[in-house]
PDB file of N, CA and C in Angstrom:
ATOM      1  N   UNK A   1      98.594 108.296  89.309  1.00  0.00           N
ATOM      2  CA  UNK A   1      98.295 107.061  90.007  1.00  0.00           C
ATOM      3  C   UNK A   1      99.543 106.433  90.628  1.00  0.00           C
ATOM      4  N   UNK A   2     100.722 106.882  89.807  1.00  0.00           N
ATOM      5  CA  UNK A   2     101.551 106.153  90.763  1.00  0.00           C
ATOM      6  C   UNK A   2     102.116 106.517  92.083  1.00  0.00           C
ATOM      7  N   UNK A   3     102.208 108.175  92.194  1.00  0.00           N
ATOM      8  CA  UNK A   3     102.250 108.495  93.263  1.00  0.00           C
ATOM      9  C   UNK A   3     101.174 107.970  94.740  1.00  0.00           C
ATOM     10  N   UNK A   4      99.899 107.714  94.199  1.00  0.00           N
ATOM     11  CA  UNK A   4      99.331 106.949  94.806  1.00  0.00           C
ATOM     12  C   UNK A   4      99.708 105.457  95.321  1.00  0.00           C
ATOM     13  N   UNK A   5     100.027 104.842  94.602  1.00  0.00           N
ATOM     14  CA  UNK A   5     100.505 103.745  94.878  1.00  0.00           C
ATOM     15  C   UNK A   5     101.761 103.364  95.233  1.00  0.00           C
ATOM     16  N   UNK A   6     102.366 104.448  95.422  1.00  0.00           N
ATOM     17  CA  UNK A   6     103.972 104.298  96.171  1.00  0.00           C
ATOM     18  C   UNK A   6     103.395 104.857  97.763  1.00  0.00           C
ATOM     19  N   UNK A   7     102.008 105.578  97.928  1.00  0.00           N
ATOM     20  CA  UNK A   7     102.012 106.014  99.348  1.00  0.00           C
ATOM     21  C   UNK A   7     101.282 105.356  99.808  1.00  0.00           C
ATOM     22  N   UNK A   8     100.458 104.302  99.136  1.00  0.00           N
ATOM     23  CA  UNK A   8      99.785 103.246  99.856  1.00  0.00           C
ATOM     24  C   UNK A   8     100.415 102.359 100.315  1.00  0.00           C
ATOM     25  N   UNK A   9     101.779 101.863  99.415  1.00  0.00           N
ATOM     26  CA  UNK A   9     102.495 100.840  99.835  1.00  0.00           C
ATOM     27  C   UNK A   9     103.477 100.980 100.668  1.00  0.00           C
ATOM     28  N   UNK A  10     103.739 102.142 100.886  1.00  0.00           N
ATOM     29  CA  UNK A  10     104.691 102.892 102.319  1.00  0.00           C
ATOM     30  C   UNK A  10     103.690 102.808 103.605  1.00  0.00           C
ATOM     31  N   UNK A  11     102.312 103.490 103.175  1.00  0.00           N
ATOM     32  CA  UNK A  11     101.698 103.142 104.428  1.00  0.00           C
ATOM     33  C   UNK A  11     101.018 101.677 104.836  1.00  0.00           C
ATOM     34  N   UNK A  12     101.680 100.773 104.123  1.00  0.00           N
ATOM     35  CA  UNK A  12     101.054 100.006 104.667  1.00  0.00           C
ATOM     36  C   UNK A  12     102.788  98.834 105.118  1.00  0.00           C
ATOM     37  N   UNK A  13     103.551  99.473 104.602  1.00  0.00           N
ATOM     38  CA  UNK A  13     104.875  98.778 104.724  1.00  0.00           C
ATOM     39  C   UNK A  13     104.916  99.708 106.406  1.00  0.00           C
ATOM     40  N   UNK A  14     104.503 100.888 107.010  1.00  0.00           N
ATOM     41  CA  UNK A  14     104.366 101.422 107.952  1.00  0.00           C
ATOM     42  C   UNK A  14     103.881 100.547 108.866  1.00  0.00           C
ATOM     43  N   UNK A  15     102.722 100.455 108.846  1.00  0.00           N
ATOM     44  CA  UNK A  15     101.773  99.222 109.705  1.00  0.00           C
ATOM     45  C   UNK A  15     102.339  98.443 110.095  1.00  0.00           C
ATOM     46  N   UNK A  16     102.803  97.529 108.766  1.00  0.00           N
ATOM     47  CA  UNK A  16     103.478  96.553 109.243  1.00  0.00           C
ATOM     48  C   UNK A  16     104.690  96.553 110.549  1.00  0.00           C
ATOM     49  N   UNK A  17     105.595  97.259 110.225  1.00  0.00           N
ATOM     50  CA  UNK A  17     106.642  97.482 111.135  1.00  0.00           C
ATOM     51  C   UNK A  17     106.301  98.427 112.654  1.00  0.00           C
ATOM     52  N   UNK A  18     105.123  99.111 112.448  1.00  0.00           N
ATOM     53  CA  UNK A  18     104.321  99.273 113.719  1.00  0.00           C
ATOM     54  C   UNK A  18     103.855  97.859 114.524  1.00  0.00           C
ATOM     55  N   UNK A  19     102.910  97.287 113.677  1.00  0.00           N
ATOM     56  CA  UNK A  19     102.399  95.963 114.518  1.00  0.00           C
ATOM     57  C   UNK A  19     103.572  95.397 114.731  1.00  0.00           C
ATOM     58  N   UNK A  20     105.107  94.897 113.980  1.00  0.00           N
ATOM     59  CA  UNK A  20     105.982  94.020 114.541  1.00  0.00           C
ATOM     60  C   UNK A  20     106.713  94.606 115.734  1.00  0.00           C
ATOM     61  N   UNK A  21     106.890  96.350 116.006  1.00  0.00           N
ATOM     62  CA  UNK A  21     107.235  97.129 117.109  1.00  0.00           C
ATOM     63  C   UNK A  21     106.529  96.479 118.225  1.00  0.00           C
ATOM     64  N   UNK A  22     104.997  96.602 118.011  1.00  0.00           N
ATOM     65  CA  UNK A  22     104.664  96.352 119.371  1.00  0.00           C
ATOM     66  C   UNK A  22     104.210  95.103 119.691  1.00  0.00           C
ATOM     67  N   UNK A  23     104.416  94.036 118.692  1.00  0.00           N
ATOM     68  CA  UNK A  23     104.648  92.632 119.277  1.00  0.00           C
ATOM     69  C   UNK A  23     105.738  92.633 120.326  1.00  0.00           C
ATOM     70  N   UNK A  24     106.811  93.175 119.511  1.00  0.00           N
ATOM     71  CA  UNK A  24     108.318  93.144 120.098  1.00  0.00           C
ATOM     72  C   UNK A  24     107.872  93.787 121.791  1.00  0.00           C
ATOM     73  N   UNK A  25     108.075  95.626 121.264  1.00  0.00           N
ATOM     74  CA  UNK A  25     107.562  95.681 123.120  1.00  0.00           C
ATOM     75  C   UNK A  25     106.405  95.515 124.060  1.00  0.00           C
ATOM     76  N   UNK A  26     105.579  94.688 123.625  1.00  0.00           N
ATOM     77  CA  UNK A  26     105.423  93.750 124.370  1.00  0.00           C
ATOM     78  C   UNK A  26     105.456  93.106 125.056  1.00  0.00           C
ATOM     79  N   UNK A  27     106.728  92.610 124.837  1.00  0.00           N
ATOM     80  CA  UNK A  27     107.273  91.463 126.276  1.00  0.00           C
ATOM     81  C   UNK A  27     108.269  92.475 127.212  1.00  0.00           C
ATOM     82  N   UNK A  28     108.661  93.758 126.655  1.00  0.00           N
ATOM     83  CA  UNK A  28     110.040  94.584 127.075  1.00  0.00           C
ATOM     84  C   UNK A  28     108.748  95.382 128.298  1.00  0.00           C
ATOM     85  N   UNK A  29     109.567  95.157 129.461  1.00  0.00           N
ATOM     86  CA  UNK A  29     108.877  96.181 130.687  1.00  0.00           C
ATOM     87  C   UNK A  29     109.486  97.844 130.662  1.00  0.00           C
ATOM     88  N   UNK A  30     108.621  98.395 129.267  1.00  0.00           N
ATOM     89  CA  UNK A  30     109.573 100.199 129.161  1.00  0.00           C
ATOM     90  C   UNK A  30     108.578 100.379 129.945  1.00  0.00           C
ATOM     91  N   UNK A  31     107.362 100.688 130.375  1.00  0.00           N
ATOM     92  CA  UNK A  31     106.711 100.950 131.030  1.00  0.00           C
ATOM     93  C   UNK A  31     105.882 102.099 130.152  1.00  0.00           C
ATOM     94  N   UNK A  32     105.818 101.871 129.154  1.00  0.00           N
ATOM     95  CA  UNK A  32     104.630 102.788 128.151  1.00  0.00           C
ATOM     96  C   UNK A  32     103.020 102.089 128.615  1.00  0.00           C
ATOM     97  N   UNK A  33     102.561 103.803 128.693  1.00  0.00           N
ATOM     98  CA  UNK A  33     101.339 103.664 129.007  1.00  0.00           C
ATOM     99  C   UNK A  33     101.523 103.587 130.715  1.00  0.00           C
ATOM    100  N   UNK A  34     102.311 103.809 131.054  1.00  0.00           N
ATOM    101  CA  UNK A  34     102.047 103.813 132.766  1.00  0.00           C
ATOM    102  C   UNK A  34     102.938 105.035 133.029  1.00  0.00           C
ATOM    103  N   UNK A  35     103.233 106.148 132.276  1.00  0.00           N
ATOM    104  CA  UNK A  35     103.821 107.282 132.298  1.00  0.00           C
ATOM    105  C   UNK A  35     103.638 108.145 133.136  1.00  0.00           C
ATOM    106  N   UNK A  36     104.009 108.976 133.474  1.00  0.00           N
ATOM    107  CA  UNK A  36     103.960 109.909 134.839  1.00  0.00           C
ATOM    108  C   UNK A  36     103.591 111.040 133.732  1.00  0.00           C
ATOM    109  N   UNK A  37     101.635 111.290 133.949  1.00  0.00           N
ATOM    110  CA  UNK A  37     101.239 112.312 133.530  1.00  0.00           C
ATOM    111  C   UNK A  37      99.961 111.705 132.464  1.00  0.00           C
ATOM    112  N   UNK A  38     100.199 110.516 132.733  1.00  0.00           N
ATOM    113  CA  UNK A  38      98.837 109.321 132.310  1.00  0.00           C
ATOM    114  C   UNK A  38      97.786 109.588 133.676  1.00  0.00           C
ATOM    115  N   UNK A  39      96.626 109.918 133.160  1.00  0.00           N
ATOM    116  CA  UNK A  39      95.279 110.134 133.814  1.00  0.00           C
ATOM    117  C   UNK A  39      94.991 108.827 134.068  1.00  0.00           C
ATOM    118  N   UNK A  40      95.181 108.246 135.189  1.00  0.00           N
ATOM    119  CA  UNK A  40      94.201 106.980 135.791  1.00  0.00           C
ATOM    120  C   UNK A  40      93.440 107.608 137.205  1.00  0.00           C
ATOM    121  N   UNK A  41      92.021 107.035 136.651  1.00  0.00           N
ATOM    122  CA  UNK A  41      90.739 107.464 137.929  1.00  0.00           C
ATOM    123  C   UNK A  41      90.380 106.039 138.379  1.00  0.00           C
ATOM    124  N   UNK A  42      90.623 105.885 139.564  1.00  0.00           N
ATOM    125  CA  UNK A  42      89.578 104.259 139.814  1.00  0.00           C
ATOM    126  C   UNK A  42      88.984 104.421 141.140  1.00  0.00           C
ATOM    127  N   UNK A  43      87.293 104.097 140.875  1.00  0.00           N
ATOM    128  CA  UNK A  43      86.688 104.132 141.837  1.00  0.00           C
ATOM    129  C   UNK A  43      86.023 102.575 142.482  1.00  0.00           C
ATOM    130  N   UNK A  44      84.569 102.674 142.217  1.00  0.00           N
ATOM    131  CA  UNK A  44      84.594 101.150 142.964  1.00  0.00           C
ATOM    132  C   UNK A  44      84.278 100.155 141.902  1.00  0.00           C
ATOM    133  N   UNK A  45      83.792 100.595 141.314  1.00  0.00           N
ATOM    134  CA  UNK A  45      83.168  99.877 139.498  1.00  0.00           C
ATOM    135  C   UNK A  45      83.625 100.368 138.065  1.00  0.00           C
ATOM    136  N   UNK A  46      84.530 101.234 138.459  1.00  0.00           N
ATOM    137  CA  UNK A  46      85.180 102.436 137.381  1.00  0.00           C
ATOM    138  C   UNK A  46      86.426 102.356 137.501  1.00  0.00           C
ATOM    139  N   UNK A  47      87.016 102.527 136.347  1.00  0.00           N
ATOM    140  CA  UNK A  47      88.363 102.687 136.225  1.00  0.00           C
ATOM    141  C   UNK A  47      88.669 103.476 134.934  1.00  0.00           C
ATOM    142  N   UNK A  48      89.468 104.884 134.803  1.00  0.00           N
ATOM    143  CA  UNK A  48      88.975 105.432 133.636  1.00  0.00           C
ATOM    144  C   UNK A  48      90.556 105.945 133.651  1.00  0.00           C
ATOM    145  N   UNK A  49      91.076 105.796 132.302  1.00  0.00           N
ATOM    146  CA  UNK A  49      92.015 105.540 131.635  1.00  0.00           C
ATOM    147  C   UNK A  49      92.519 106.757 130.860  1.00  0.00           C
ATOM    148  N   UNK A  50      93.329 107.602 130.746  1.00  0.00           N
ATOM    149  CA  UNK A  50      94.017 108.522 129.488  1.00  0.00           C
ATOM    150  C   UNK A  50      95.455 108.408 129.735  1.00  0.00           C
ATOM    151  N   UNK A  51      95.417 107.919 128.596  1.00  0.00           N
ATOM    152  CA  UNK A  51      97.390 107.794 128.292  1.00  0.00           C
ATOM    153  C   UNK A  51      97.944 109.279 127.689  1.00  0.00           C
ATOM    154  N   UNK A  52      97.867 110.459 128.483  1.00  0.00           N
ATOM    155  CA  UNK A  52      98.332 111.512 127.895  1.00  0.00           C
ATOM    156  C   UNK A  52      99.633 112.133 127.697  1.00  0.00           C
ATOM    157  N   UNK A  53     100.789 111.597 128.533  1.00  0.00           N
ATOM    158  CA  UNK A  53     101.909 111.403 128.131  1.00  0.00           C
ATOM    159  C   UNK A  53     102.768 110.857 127.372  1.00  0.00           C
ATOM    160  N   UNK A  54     101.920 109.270 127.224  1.00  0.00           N
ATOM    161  CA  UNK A  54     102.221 108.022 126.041  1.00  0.00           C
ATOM    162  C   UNK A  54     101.873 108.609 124.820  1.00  0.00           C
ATOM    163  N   UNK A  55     100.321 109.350 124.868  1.00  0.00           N
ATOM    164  CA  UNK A  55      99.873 109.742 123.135  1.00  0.00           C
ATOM    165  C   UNK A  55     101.238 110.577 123.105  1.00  0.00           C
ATOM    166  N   UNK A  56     101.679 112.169 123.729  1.00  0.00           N
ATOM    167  CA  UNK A  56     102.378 112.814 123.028  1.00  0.00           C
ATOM    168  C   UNK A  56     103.833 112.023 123.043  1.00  0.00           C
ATOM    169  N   UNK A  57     104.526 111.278 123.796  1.00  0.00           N
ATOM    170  CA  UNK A  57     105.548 111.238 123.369  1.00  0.00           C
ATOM    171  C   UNK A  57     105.775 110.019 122.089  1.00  0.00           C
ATOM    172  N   UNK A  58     104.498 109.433 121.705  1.00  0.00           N
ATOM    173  CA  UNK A  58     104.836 108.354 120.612  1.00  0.00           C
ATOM    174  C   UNK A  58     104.299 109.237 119.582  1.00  0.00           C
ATOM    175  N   UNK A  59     103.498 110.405 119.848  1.00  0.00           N
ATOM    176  CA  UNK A  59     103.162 111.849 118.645  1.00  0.00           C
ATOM    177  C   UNK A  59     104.654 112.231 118.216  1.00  0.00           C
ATOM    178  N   UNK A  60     105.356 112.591 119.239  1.00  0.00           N
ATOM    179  CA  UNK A  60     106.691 113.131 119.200  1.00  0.00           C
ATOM    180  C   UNK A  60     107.543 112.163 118.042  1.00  0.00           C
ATOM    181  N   UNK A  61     107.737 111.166 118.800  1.00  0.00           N
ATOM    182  CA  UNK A  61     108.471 109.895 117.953  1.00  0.00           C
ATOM    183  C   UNK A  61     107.792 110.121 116.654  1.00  0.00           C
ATOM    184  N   UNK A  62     106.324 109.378 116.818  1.00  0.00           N
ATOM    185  CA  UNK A  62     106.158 108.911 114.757  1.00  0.00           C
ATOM    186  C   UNK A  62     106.619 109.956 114.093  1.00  0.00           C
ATOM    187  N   UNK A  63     106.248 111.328 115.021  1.00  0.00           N
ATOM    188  CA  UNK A  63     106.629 113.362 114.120  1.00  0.00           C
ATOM    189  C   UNK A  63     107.836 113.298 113.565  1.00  0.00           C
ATOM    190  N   UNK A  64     108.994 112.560 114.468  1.00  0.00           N
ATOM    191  CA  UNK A  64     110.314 112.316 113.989  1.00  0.00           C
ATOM    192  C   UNK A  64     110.536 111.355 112.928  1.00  0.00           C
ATOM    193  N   UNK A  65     110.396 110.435 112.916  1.00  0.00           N
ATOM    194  CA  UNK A  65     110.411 109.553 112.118  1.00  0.00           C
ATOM    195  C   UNK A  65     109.882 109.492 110.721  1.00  0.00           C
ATOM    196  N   UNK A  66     108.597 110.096 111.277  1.00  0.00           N
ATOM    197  CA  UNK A  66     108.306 110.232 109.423  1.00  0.00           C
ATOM    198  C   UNK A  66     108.460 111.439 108.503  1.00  0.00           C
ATOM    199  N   UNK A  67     108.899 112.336 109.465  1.00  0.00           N
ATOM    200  CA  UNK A  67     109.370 113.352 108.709  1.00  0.00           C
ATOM    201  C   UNK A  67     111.031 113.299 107.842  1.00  0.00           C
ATOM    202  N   UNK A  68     111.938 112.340 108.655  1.00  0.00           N
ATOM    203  CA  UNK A  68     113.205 111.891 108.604  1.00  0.00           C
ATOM    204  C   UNK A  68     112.909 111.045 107.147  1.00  0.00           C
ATOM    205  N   UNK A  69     111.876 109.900 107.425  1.00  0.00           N
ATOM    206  CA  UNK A  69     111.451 109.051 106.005  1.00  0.00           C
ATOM    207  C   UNK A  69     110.704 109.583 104.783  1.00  0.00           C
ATOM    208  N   UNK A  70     109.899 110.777 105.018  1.00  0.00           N
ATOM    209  CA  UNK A  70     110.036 111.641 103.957  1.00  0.00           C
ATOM    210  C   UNK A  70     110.899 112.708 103.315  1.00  0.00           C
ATOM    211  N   UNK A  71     111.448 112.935 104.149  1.00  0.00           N
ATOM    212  CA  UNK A  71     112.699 114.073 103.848  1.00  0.00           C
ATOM    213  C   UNK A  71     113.865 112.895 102.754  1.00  0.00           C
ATOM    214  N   UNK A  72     114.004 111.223 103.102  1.00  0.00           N
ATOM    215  CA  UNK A  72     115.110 110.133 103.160  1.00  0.00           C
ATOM    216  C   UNK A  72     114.023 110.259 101.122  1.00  0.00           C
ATOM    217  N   UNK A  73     112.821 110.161 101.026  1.00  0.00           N
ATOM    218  CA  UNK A  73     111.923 109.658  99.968  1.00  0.00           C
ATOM    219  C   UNK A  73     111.717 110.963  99.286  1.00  0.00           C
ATOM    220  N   UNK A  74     112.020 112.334  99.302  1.00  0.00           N
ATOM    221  CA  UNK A  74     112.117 113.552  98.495  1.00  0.00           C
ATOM    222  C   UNK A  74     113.327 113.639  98.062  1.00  0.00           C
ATOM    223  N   UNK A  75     114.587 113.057  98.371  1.00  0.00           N
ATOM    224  CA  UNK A  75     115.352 113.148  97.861  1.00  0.00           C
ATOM    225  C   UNK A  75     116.024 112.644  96.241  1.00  0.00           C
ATOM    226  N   UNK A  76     115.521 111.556  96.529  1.00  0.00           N
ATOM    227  CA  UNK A  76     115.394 110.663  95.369  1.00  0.00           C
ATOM    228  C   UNK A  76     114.927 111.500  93.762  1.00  0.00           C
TER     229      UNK A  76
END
């Protein structure tokens, strides 16, 4: 059980610092989600949306990151 409860409280100490990320960029013009290789269709009543460059390169990022914070939490 406690291993349980050290990975609930990582993933949710995760969240947290996700939602305060994207409060933060937010106001910052990186231009995520308007990526060169993002699917936008707009017709006259339609507008149809895939962020397919944004999913993989924030895939890329979290891939880094949490592999770095588990590798930082096996050590121990």
């Amino acid at each position: 059980m406690g291993e349980l409860a050290k990975f609930l409280v990582l993933t949710g100490v995760m969240l947290i610092l996700v939602g305060l990320l994207l409060m933060v960029f937010e106001k910052l013009p990186l231009g995520l989600g308007r990526l060169p290789g993002d699917i936008v269709i707009k017709r006259d009543n339609f507008v149809f949306y895939f962020p397919l460059a944004t999913s993989l390169l924030l895939s890329l990022l979290l891939t880094v990151l949490l592999n770095l914070l588990f590798l930082f939490l096996s050590r121990k």
